[in-house]
Protein backbone atom coordinates (compact mmCIF):
# COMPACT_ATOMS: atom_id res chain seq x y z
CA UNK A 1 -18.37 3.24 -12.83
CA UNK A 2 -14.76 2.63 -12.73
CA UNK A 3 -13.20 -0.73 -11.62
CA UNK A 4 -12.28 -1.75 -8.21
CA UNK A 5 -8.69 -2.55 -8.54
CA UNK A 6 -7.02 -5.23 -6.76
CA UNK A 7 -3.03 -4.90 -5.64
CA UNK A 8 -0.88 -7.44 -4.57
CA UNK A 9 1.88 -6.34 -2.22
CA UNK A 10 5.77 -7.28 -2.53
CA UNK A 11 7.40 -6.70 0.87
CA UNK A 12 10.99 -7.35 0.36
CA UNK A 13 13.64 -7.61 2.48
CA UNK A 14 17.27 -8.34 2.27
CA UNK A 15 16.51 -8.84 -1.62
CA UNK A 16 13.57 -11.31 -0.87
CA UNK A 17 10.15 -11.39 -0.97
CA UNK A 18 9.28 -11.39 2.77
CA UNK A 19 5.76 -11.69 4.95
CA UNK A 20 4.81 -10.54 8.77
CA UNK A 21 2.04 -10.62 10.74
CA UNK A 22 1.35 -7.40 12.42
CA UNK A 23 4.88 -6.06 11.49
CA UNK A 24 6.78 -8.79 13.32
CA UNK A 25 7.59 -12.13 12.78
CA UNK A 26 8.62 -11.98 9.11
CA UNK A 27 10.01 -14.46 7.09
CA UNK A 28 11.51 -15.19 3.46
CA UNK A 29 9.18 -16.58 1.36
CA UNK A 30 11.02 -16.40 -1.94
CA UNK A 31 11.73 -13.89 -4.98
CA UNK A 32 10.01 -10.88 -5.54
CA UNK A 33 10.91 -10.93 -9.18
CA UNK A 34 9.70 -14.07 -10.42
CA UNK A 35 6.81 -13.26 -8.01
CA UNK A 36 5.94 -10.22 -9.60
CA UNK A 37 6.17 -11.85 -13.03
CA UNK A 38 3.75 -14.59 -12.25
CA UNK A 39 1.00 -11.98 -10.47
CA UNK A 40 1.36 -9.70 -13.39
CA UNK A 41 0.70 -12.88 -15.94
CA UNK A 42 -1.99 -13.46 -13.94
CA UNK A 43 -3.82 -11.00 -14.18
CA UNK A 44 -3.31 -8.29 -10.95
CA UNK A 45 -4.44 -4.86 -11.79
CA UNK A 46 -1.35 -3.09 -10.01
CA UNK A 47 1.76 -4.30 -7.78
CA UNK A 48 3.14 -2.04 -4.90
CA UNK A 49 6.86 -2.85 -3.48
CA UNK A 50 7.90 -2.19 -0.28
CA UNK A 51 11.34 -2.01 0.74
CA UNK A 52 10.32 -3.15 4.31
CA UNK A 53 13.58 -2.56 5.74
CA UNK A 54 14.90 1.04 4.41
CA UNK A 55 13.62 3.31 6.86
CA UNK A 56 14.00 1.87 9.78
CA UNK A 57 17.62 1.06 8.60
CA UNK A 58 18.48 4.56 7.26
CA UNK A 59 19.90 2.88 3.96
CA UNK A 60 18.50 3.71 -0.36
CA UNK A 61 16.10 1.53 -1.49
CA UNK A 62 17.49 -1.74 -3.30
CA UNK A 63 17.35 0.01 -7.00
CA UNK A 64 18.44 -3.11 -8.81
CA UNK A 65 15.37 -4.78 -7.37
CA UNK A 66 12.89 -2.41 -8.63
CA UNK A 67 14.73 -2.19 -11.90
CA UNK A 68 14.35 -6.13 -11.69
CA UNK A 69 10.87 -6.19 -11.16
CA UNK A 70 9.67 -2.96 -13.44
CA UNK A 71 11.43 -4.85 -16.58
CA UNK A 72 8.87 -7.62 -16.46
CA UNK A 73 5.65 -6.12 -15.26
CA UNK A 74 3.43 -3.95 -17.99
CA UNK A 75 1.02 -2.64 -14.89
CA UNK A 76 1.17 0.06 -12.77
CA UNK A 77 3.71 -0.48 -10.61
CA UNK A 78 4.37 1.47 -6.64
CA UNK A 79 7.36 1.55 -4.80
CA UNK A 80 8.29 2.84 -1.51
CA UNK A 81 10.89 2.57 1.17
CA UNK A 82 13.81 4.52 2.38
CA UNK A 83 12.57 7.49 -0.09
CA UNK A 84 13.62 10.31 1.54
CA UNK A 85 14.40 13.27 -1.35
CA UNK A 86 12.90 14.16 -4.85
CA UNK A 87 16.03 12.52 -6.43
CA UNK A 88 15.55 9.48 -4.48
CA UNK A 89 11.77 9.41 -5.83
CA UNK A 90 12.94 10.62 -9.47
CA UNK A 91 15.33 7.53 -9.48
CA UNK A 92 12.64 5.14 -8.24
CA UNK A 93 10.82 6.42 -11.61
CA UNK A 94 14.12 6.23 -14.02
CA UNK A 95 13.91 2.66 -12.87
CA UNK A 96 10.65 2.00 -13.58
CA UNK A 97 7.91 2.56 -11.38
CA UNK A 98 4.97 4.74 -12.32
CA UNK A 99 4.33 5.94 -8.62
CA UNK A 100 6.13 6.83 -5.68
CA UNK A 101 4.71 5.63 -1.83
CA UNK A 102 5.88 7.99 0.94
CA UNK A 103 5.59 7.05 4.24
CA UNK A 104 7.89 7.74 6.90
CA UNK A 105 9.95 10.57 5.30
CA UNK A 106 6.84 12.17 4.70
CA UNK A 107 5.96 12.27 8.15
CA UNK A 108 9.33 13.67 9.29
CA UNK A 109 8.82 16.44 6.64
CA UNK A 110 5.81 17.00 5.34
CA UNK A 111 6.63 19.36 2.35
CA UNK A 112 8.44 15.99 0.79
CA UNK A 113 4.74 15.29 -0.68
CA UNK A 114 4.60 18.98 -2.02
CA UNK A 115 7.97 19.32 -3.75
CA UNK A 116 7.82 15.59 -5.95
CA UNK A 117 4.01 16.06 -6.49
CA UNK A 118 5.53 19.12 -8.63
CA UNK A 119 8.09 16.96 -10.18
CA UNK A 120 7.05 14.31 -10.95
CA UNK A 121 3.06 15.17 -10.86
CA UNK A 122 0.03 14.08 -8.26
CA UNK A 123 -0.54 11.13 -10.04
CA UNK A 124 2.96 9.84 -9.28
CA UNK A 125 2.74 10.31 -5.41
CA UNK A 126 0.97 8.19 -3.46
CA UNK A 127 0.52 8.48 0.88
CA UNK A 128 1.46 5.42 2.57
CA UNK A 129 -0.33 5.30 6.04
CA UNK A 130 0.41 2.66 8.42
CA UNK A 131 -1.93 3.06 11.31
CA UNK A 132 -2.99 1.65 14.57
CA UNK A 133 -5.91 1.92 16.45
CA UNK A 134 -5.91 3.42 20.13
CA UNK A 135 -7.77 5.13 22.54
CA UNK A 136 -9.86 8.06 21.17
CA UNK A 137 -8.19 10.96 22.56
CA UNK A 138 -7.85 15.16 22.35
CA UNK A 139 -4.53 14.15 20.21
CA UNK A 140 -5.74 11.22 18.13
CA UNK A 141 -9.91 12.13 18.44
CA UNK A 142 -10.63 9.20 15.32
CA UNK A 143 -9.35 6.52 17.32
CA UNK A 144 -6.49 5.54 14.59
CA UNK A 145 -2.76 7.07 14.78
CA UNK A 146 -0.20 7.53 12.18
CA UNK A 147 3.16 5.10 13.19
CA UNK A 148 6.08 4.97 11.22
CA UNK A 149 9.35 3.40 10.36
CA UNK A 150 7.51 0.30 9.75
CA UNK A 151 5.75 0.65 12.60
CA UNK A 152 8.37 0.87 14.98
CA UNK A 153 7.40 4.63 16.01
CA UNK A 154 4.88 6.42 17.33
CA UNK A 155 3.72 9.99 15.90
CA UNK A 156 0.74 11.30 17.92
CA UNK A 157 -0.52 12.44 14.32
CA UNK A 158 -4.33 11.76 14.23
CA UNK A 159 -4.70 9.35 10.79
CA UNK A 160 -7.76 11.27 9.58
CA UNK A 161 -6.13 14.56 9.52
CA UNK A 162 -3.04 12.79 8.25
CA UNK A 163 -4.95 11.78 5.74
CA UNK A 164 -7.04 15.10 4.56
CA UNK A 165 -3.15 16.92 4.91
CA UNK A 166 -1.54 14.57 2.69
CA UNK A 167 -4.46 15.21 0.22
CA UNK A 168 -4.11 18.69 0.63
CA UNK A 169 0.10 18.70 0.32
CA UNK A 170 -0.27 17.22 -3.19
CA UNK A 171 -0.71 13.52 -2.95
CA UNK A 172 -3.15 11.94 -5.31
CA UNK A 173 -3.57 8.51 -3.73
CA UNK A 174 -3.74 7.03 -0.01
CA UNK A 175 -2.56 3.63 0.86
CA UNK A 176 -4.23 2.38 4.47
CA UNK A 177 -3.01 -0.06 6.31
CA UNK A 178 -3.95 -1.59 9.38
CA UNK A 179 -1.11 -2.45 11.74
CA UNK A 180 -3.81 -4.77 13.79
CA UNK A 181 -5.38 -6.30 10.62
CA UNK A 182 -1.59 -7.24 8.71
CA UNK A 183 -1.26 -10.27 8.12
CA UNK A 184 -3.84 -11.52 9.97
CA UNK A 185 -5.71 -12.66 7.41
CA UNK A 186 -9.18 -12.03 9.32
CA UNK A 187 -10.57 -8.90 7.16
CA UNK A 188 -9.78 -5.42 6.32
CA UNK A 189 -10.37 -2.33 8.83
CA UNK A 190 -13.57 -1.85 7.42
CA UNK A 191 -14.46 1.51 10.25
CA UNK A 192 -11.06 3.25 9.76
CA UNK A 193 -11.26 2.47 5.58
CA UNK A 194 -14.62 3.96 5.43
CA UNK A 195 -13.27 7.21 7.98
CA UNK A 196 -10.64 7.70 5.39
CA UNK A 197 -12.57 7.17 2.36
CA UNK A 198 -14.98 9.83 3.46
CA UNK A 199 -12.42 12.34 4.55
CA UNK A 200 -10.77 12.69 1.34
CA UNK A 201 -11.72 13.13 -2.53
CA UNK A 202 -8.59 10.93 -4.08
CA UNK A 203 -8.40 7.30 -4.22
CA UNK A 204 -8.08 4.95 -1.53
CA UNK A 205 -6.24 1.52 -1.25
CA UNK A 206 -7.28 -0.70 1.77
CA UNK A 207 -4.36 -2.81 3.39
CA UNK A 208 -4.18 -5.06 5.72
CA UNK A 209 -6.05 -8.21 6.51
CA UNK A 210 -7.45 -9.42 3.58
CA UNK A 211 -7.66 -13.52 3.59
CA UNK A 212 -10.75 -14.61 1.51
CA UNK A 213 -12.55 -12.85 -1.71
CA UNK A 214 -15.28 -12.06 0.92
CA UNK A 215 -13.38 -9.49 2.91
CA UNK A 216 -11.91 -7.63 -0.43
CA UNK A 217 -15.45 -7.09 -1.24
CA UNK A 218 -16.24 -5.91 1.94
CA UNK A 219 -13.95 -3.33 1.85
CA UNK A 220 -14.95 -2.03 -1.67
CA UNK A 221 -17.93 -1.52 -0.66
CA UNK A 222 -18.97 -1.32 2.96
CA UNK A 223 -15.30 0.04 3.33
CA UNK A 224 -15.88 2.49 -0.28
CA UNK A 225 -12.42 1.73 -0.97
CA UNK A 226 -11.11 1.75 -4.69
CA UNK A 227 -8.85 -1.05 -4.32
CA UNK A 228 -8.20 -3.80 -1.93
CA UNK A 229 -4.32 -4.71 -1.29
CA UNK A 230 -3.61 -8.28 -1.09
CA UNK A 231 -0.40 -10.45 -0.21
CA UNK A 232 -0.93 -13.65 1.98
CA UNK A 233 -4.01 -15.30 0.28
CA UNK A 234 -1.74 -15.16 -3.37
CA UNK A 235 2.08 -15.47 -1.77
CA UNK A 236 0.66 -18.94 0.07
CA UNK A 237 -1.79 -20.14 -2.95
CA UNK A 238 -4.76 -20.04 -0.79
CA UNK A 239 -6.70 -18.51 -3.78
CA UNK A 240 -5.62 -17.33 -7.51
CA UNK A 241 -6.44 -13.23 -9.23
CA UNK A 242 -8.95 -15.30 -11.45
CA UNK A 243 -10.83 -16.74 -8.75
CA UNK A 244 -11.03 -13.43 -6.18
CA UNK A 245 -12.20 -11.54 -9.76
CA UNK A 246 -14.57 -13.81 -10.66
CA UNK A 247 -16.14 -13.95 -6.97
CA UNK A 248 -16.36 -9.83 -7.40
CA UNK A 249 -17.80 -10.09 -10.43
CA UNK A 250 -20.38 -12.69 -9.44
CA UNK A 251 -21.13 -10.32 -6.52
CA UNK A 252 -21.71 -7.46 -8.68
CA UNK A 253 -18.23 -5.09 -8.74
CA UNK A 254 -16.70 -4.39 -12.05
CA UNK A 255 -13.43 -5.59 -12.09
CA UNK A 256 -10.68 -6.19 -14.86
CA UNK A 257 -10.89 -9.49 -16.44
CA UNK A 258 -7.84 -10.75 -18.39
């Protein structure tokens, strides 16, 4: 059986490690770099940066950042934000980061997943999906659409089939996160994790609402998700890698111990 991994998240913003609740509301709560350093040391499987700000801005991603960050870290390490071409994504990698999130400019063209899963290979490109739950309909029958530009816009794509095309474009990992559950601290989507989980054959990363070790291992297992994404419980101290690994190891899940 292979690990459960856990992944802390690194939303920055103007340079700085930043933190929302439900996409709004965000403040500065310090540097992503040292931040990164002191996860990794640790003990965090993988980190994932967001450029929170790109897309919705229509700027690059803040290179020197994830150059920054990448130096110090010796984990795999995401990034996404503001990627809009293979070149962007190819100099995301020259500066250090083993995969590539897509999100938004995936959406607005779809064949962006195809074209750097050939470049820079499957393994490399992972789906970012933020999604919010609405009213089951002909357009959105699972209950859950696709929104992007950090959650700003509405698609009308259904987040299951978003999900099973992105698979089937080239990507070889999902991200899911819960625009109602960010933040919040009150649990993971367990129902929409599981929906995904189910609907695709590549790995799955829960996001969104995780605030005690109880709800990551609800969503690894109940949720069959094969890694929970984590931010507020570590950026405010409210519990340490060590102790959420030892609580899923107590319960059962093999997890990386450092």
């Amino acid at each position: 059986m292979l690990s459960k991994r856990i992944v802390s998240c690194l939303d920055v913003r103007d340079g700085r490690l930043a933190k929302s609740v439900r996409f709004v509301d965000t403040r500065d709560i310090g540097d992503p770099v040292s931040t990164a350093r002191n996860y990794y040391e640790a003990g965090i499987d993988e980190l994932v940066f967001y450029d929170i700000t790109a897309s919705s801005d229509q700027r690059d991603i803040m290179i020197d950042v994830v150059s920054a960050v990448a130096s110090c870290i010796f984990i795999p390490f995401s990034v996404g934000g503001g990627l809009r071409t293979v070149e962007d994504c190819t100099r995301v990698r020259l500066a250090g980061a083993e995969k590539i999130n897509l999100n938004t400019a995936a959406v607005a063209d779809q064949s962006l997943i195809t074209r750097v899963s050939r470049a820079l290979g499957s393994q490399a490109v992972v789906l970012s999906m933020d999604v919010l739950a609405v009213p089951a309909s002909p357009q959105t029958p699972s209950g859950y659409e696709i929104v992007t530009h950090g959650g700003r816009t509405r698609t009308g794509l259904d987040a299951i089939a978003w999900a099973r095309r992105g698979e089937a474009l080239g990507a070889g990992e999902l991200v899911v996160n819960s625009i109602d559950a960010d933040g919040t601290r009150e649990g993971y989507e367990i129902r929409l994790t599981r929906m995904i989980a189910e609907a695709v054959s590549i790995p799955v990363i829960a996001s969104g609402g995780g605030g005690a070790p109880q709800h990551l291992y609800d969503v690894l297992t109940e949720g069959r998700a094969d890694a929970a994404l984590i931010a507020s419980i570590l950026h405010f101290g409210e519990y340490t890698i060590r102790e959420i690994k030892e609580y899923l190891r107590a319960e059962g899940l093999k997890v990386r111990m450092v």
